[in-house]
Protein backbone atom coordinates (compact mmCIF):
# COMPACT_ATOMS: atom_id res chain seq x y z
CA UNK A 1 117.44 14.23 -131.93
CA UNK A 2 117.67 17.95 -130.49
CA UNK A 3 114.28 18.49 -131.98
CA UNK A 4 112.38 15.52 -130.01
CA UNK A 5 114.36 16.60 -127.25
CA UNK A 6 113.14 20.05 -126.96
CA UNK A 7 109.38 18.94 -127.97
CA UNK A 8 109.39 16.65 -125.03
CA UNK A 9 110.76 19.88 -122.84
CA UNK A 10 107.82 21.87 -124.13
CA UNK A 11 105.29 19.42 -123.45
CA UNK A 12 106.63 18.66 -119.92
CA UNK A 13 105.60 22.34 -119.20
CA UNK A 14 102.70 22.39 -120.79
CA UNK A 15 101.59 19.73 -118.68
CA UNK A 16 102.94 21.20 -115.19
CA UNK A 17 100.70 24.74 -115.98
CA UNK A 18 97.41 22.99 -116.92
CA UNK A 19 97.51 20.41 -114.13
CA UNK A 20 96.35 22.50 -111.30
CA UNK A 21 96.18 21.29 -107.29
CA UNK A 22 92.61 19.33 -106.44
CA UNK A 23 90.23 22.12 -104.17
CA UNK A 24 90.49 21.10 -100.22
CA UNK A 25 86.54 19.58 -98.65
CA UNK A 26 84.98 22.63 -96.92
CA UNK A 27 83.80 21.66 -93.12
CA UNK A 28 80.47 20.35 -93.01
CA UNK A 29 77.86 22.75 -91.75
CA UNK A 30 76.49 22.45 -88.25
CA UNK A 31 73.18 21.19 -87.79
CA UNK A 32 70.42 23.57 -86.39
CA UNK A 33 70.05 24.10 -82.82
CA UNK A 34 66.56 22.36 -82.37
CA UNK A 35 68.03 19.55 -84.11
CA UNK A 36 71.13 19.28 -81.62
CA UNK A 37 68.98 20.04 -78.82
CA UNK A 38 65.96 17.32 -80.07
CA UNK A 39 69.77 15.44 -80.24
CA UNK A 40 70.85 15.88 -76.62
CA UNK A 41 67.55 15.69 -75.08
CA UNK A 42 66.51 12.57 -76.44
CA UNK A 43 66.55 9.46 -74.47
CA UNK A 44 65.95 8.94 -70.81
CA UNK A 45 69.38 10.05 -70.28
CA UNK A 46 68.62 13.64 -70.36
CA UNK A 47 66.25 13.51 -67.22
CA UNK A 48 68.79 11.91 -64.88
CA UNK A 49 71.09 14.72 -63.11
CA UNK A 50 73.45 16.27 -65.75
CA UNK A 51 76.88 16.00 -64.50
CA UNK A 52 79.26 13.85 -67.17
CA UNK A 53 81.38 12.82 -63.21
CA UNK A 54 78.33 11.30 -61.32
CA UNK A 55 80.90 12.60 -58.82
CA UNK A 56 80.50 15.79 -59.18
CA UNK A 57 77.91 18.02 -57.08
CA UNK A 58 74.53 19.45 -58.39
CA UNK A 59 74.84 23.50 -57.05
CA UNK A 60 70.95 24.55 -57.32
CA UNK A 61 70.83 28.66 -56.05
CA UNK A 62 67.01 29.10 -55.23
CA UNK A 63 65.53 32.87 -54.38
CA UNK A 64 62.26 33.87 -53.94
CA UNK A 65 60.26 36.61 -53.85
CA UNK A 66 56.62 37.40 -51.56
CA UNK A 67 54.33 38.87 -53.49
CA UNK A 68 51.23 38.66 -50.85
CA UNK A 69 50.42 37.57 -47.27
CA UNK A 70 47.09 36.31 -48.26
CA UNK A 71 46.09 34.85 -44.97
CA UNK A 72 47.37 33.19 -41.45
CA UNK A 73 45.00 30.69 -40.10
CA UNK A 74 45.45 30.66 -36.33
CA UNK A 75 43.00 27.94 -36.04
CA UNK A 76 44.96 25.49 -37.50
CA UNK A 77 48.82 27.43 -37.34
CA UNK A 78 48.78 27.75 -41.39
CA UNK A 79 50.44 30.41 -42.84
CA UNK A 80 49.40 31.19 -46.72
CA UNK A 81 52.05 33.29 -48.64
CA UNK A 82 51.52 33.81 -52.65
CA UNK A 83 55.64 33.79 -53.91
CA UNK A 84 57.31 33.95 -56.90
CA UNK A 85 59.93 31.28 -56.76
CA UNK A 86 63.19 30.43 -58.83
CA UNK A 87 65.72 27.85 -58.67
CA UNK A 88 69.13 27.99 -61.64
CA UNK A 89 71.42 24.95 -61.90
CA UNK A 90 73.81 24.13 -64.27
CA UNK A 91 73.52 21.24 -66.81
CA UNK A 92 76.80 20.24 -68.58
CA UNK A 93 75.59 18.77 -71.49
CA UNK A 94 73.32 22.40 -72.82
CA UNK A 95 76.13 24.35 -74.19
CA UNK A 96 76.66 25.53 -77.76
CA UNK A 97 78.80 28.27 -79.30
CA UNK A 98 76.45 30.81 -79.86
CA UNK A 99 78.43 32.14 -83.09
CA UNK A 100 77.60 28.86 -84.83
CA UNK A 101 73.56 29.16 -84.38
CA UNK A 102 73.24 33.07 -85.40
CA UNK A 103 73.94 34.29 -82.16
CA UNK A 104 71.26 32.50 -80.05
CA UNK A 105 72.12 32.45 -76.35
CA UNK A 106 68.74 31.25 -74.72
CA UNK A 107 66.28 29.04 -75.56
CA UNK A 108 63.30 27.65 -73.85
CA UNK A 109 62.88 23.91 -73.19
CA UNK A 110 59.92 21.88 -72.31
CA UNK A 111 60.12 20.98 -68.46
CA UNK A 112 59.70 16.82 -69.25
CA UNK A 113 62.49 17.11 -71.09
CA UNK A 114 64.81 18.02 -68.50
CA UNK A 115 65.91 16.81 -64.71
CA UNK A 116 64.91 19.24 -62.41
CA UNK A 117 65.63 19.50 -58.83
CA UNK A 118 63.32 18.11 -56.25
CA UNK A 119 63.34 21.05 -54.17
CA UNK A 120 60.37 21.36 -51.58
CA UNK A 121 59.54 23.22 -48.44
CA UNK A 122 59.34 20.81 -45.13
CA UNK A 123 56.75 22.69 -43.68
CA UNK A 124 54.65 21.81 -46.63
CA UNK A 125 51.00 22.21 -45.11
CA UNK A 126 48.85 22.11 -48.62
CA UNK A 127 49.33 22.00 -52.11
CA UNK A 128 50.01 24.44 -55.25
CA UNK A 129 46.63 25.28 -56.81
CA UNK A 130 48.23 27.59 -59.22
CA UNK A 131 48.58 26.38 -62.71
CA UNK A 132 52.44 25.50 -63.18
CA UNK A 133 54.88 26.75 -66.17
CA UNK A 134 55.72 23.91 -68.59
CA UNK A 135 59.12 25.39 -70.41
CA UNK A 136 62.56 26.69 -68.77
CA UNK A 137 65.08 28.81 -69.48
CA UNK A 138 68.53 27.62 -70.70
CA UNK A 139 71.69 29.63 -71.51
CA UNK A 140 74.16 28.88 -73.47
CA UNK A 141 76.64 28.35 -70.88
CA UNK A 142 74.01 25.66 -69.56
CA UNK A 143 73.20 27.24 -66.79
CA UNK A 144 68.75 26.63 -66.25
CA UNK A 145 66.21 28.82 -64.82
CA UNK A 146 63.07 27.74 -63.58
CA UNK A 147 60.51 30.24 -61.91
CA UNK A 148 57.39 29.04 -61.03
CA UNK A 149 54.50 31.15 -58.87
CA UNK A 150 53.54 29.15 -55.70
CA UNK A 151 50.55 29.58 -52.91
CA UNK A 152 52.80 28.25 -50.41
CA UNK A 153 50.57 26.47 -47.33
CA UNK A 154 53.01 26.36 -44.51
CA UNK A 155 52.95 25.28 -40.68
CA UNK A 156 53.99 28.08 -38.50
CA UNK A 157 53.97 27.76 -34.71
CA UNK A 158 51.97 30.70 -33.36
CA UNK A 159 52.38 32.95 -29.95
CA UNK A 160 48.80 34.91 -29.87
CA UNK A 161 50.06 36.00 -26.67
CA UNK A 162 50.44 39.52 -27.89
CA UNK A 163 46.67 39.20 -30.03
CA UNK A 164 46.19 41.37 -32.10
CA UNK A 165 49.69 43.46 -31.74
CA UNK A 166 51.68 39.96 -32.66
CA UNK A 167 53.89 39.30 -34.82
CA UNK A 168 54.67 35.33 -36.13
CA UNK A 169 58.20 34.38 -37.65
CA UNK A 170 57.72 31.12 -39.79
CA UNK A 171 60.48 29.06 -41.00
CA UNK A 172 60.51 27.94 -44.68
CA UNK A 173 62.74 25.13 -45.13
CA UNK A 174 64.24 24.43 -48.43
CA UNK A 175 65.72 21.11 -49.44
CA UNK A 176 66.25 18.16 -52.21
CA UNK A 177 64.09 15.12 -50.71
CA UNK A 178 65.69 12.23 -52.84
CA UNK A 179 69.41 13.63 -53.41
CA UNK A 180 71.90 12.98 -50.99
CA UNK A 181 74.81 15.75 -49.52
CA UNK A 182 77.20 14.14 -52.12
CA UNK A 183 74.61 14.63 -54.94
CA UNK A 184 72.61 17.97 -55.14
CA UNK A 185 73.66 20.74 -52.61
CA UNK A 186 71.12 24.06 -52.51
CA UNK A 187 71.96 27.87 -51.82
CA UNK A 188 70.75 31.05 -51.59
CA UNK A 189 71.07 33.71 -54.07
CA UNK A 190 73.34 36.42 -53.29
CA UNK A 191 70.53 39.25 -54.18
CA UNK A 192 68.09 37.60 -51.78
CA UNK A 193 69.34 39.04 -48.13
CA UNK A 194 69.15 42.80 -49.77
CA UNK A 195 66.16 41.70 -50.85
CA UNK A 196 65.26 40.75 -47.65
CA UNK A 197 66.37 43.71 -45.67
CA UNK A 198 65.20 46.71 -48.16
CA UNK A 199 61.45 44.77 -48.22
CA UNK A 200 58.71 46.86 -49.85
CA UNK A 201 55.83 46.78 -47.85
CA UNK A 202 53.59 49.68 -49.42
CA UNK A 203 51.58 47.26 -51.46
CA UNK A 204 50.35 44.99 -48.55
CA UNK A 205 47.04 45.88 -48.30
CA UNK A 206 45.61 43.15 -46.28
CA UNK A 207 45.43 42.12 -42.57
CA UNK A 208 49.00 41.11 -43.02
CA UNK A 209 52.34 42.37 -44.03
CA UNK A 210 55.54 41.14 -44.45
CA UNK A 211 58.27 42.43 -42.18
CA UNK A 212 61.63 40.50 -42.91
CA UNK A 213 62.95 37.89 -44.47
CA UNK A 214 65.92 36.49 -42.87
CA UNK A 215 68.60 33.65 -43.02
CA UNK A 216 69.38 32.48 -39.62
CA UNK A 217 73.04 32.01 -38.64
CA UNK A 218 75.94 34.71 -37.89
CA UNK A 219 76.73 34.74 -41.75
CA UNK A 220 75.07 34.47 -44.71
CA UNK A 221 76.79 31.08 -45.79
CA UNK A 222 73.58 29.11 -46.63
CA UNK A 223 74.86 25.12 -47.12
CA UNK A 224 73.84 23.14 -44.50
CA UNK A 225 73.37 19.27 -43.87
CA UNK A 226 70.51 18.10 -42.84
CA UNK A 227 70.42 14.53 -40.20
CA UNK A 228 68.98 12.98 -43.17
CA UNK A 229 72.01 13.71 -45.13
CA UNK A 230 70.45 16.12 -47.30
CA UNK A 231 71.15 19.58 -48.36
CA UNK A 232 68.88 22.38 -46.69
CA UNK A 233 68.34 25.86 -46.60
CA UNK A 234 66.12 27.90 -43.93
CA UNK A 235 64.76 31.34 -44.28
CA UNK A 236 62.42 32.94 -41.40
CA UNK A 237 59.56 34.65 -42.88
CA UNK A 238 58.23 37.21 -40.27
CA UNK A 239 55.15 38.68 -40.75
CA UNK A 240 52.70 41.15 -38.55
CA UNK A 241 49.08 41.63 -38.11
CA UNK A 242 47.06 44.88 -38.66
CA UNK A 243 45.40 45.32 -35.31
CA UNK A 244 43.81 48.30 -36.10
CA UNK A 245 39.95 46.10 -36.97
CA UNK A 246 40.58 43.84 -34.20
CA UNK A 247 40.87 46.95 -31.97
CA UNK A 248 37.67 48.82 -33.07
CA UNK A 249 35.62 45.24 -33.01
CA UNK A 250 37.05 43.88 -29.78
CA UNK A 251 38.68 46.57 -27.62
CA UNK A 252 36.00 49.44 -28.24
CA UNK A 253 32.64 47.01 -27.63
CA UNK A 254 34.58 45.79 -24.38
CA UNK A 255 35.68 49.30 -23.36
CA UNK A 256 32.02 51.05 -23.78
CA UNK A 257 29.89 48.20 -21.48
CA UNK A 258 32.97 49.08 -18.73
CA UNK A 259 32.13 52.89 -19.55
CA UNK A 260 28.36 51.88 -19.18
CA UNK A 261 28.89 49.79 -15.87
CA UNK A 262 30.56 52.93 -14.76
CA UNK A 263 27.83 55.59 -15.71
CA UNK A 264 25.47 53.17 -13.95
CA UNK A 265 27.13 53.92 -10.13
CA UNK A 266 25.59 57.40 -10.89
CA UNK A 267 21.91 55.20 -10.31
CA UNK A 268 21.35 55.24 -6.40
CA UNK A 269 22.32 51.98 -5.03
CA UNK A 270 18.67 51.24 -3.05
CA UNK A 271 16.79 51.42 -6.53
CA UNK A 272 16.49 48.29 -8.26
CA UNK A 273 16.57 49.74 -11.99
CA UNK A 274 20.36 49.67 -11.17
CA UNK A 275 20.36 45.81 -10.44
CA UNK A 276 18.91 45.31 -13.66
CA UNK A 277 20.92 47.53 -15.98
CA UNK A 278 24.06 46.12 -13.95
CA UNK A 279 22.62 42.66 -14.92
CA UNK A 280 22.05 43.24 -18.67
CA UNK A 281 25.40 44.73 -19.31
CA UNK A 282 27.49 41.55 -17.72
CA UNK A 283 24.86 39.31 -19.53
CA UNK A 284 25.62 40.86 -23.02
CA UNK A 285 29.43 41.11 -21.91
CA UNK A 286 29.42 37.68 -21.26
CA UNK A 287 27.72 36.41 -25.15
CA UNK A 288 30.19 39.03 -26.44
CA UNK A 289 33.27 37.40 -25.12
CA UNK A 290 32.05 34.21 -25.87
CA UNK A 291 31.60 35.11 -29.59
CA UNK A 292 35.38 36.28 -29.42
CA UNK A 293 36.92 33.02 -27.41
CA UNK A 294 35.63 30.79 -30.42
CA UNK A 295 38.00 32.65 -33.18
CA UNK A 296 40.94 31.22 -31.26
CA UNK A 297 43.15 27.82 -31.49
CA UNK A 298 43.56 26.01 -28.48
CA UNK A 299 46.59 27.67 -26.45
CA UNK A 300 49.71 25.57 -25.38
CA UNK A 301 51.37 28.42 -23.24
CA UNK A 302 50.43 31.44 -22.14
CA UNK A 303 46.81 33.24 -22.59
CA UNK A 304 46.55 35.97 -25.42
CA UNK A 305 46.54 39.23 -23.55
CA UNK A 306 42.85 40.28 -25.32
CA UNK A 307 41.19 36.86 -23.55
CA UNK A 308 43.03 38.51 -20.33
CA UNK A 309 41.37 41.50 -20.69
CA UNK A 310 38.40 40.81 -21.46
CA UNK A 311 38.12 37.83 -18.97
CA UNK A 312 39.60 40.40 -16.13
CA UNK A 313 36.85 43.32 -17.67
CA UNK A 314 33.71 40.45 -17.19
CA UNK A 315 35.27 39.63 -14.01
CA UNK A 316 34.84 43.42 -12.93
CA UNK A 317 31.53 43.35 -14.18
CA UNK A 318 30.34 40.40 -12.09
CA UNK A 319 31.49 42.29 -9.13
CA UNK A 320 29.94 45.21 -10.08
CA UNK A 321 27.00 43.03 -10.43
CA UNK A 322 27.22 41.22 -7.18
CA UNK A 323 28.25 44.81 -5.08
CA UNK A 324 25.12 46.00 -6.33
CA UNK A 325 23.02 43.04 -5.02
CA UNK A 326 24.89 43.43 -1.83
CA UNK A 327 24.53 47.03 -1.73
CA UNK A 328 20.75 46.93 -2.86
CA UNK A 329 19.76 44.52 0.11
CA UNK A 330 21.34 46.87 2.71
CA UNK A 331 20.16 49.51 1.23
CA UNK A 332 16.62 48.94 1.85
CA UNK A 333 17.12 47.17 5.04
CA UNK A 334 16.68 43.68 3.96
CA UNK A 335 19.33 42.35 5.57
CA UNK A 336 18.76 40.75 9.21
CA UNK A 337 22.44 39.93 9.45
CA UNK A 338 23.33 43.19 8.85
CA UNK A 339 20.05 44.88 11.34
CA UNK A 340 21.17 42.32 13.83
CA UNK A 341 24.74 43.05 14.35
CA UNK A 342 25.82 46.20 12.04
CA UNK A 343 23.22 48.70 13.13
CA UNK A 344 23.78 48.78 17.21
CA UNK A 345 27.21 49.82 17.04
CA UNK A 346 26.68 51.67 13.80
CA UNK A 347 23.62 53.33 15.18
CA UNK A 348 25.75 55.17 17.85
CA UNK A 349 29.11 56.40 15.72
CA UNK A 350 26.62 57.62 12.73
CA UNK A 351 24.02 60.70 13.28
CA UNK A 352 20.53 59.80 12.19
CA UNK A 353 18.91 59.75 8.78
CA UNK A 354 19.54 62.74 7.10
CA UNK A 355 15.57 62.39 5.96
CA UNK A 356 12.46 61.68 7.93
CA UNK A 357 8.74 61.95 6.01
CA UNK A 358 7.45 65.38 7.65
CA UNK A 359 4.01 64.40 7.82
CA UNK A 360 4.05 61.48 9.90
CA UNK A 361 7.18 63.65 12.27
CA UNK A 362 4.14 66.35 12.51
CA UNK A 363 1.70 64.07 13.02
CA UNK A 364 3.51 62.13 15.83
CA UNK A 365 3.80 65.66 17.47
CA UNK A 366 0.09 66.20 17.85
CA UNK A 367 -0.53 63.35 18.66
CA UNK A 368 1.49 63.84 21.81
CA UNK A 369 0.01 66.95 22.36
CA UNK A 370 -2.98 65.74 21.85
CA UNK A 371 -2.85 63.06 24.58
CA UNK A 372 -1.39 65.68 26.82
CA UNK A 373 -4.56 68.01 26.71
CA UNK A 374 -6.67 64.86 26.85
CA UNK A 375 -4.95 64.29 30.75
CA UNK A 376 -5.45 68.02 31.02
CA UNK A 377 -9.20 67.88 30.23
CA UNK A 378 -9.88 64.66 32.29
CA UNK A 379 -8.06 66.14 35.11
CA UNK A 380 -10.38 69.38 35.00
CA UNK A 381 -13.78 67.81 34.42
CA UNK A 382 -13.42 65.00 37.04
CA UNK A 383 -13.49 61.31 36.92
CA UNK A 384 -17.62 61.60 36.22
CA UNK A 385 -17.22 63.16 33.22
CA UNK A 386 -17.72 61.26 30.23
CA UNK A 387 -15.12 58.62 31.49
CA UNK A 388 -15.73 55.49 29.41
CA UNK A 389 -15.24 58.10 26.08
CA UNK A 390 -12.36 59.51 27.54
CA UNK A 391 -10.58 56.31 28.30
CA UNK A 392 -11.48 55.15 24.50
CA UNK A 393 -9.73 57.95 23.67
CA UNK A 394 -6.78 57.85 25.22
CA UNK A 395 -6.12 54.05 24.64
CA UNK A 396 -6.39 54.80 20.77
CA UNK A 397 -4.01 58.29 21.44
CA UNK A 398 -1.58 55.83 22.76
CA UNK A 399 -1.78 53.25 20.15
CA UNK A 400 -1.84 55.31 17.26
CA UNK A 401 1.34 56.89 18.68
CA UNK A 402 3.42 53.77 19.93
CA UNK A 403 2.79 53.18 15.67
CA UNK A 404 3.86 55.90 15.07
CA UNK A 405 7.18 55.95 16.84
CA UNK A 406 7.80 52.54 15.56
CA UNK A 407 7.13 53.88 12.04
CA UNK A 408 10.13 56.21 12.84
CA UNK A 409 12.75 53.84 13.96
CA UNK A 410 12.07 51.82 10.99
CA UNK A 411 12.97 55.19 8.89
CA UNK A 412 15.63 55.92 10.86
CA UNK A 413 17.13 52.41 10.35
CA UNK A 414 16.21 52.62 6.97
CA UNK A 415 17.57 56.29 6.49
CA UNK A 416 20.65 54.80 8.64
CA UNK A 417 21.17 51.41 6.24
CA UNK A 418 21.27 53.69 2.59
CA UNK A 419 23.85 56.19 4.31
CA UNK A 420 25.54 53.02 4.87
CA UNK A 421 25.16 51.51 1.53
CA UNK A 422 25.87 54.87 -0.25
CA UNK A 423 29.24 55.01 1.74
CA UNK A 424 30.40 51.59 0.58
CA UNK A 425 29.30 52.09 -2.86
CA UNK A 426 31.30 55.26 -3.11
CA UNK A 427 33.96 53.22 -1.79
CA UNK A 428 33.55 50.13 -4.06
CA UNK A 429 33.42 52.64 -7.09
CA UNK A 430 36.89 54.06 -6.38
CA UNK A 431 38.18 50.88 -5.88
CA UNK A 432 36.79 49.53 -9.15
CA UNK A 433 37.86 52.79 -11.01
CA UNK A 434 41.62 52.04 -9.54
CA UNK A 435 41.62 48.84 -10.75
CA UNK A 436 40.46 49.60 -13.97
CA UNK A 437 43.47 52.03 -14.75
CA UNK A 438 45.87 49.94 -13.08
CA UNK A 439 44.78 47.28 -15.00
CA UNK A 440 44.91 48.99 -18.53
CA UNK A 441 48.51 50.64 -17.68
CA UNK A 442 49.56 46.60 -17.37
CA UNK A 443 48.36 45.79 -20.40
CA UNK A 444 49.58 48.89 -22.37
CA UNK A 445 53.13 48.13 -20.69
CA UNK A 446 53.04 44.49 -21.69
CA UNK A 447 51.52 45.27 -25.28
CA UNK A 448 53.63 48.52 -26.21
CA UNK A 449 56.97 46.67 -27.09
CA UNK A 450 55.31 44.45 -29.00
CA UNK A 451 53.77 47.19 -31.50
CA UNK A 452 57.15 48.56 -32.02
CA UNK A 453 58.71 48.14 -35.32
């Protein structure tokens, strides 16, 4: 009895020291990440706006950065920026563990795939030609990057008052165009307003160049609400023209014909060469600002100050043009007005001509003496004397010298009417010369603050 007793006993531990606990299930591996991903993104579910609380609101921070001012057509207002632009937003169903797929933080994801904001600029004037990106950038916190590069066409009101020292600020309006307030809210990025004020303009090489980029408002607090009851952002793009080929094409042609009209006072006023040069340089004034009114839009307010100038500079030139008619007819006493009731009380202030022709003065002299020893010899020889030759004689004496003294008072008028033309030329030409500098010292005042930086 003891014996089956301790035989059981032995066997009972036998049995306890071979019979070891079953081995606990390992956890199952995770799948790849292009497997969960092809997992999450599949279905149209993944392309509506990824917030699990349709409640909750879409944050999209958009920045941007100008690479070029390519062009500003004043014609029709268009303003044509090349820009590197980015918009992040988070998505709540892309995040992962990046422990449990090797480490991997960011992937790249086909743009279909995804719901991306309808962000666009208002002042939309054209569309993107450049060829678009088709993948994003997701993190593993879920947070998406797009950056796409844009030739932005925009409308921008333009002031050509100041032509060509102006400068243009635009306004680039940024908003979602089929989300509500309550839906999909856009901001600024924090980097973009030192972005804006530390701008690197050494590689604009063109006609234009970037000045500032600037958020309106007291602060930089960028949500707004639009009347639509959208979410909108506005940043003023200011930008400045190169004057310095508009200058040497406009300003210099403009400012040699007035430096030619000038030079051609030094012509006397009674010689008609100077009626025609006078005539040619208004006439190729006039195409020239013609050419130059064509280049400009149609003005609302007021005129650029270059179609001032160079309207007021052909306006001098006409009445350089017309003084010189004026002066030309006086000057060579074709003027009956002017013989009629200028020269009799003009005749007795002024002295005579200052020039007579010598020959006919000496002439007319012995002439007179001639008639006196004519008296002289018919007094001495009698009346029976030769007295039909002698009265021929002294009838054509007399003649020949009433011609003669009306040969002078015509050049003493005509001596009389160029001292009189010369004095209001002079007079015209220091008038014209005051208004010229007065004139440009207006213009420089209203231009200079413009040209300022």
């Amino acid at each position: 009895m003891s014996v089956n007793l301790h035989l059981l006993l032995l066997l009972s531990l036998l049995q306890g020291v071979c019979v070891s606990p079953a081995p606990q299930p390992h956890p199952p591996a995770p799948p790849s990440l292009a497997l969960w991903l092809d997992t999450v993104l599949s279905g149209r579910a993944a392309q509506l706006r990824p917030v699990l609380d349709w409640r909750t609101v879409t944050l999209v921070t958009i920045d941007f950065t100008v690479l070029a001012v390519l062009d500003m057509d004043e014609k029709h207002e268009k303003l044509l920026l090349y820009i590197l632009y980015r918009q992040v937003w988070h998505n709540e169903y892309l995040s992962w563990e990046p422990a449990l797929y090797h480490g991997v933080r960011q992937v790249s994801v086909p743009v279909k795939e995804l719901w991306i904001p309808d962000i666009s600029v208002h002042e939309i004037a054209g569309e993107n030609s450049l060829p678009r990106s088709h993948l994003v950038s997701v993190s593993h916190l879920g947070q998406v990057e797009q950056i796409q590069p844009h030739l932005l066409v925009s409308s921008c009101p333009l002031d050509l008052h100041h032509f060509p020292l102006d400068r243009h600020t635009c306004n680039l309006t940024f908003g979602s165009l089929a989300h509500t307030w309550e839906e999909v809210r856009v901001q600024l990025s924090p980097q973009f307003v030192e972005i804006g004020r530390n701008w690197d303009r050494s590689f604009s090489q063109g006609e234009w160049e970037l000045v500032s980029l600037t958020v309106p408002g007291p602060t930089s607090s960028i949500l707004s609400k639009s009347p639509s009851n959208t979410s909108t952002v506005r940043v003023q793009v200011t930008v400045r023209r190169r004057p310095l080929l508009y200058l040497v094409t406009l300003l210099l042609p403009s400012s040699f014909l007035l430096l030619l009209d000038g030079l051609a006072f030094l012509i006397p006023p009674y010689y008609k060469q100077r009626l025609s040069v006078k005539t040619t340089i208004f006439t190729g004034h006039f195409i020239f600002i013609f050419m130059v009114f064509s280049l400009f839009p149609p003005f609302r307010g007021q005129l650029p100050l270059i179609e001032v100038y160079l309207i007021g500079s052909l306006g001098l030139l006409a009445c350089s043009a017309m003084e010189t008619a004026l002066i030309f007819q006086l000057s060579n006493d074709r003027s009956a007005w002017v013989a009629k009731y200028i020269f009799p009380p003009l005749s007795q202030l002024v002295r005579k001509g200052k020039w007579e022709d010598a020959e006919i003065k000496a002439l007319s002299e012995e002439l007179i003496m001639g008639d006196g020893r004519v008296e002289r010899v018919e007094a001495s020889v009698g009346r029976g004397v030769w007295p039909q030759s002698l009265a021929r004689l002294k009838q054509e004496l007399s003649r020949v010298r009433r011609e003669l003294e009306s040969l002078r008072k015509q050049q003493d008028r005509l001596s009389l009417s160029r001292e009189l033309g010369t004095a209001l030329d002079h007079a015209y030409l220091y008038l014209h010369c005051l208004t010229l500098l007065l004139g440009g010292a207006v213009l420089y005042i209203l231009w200079a603050p413009n040209s300022e930086d």
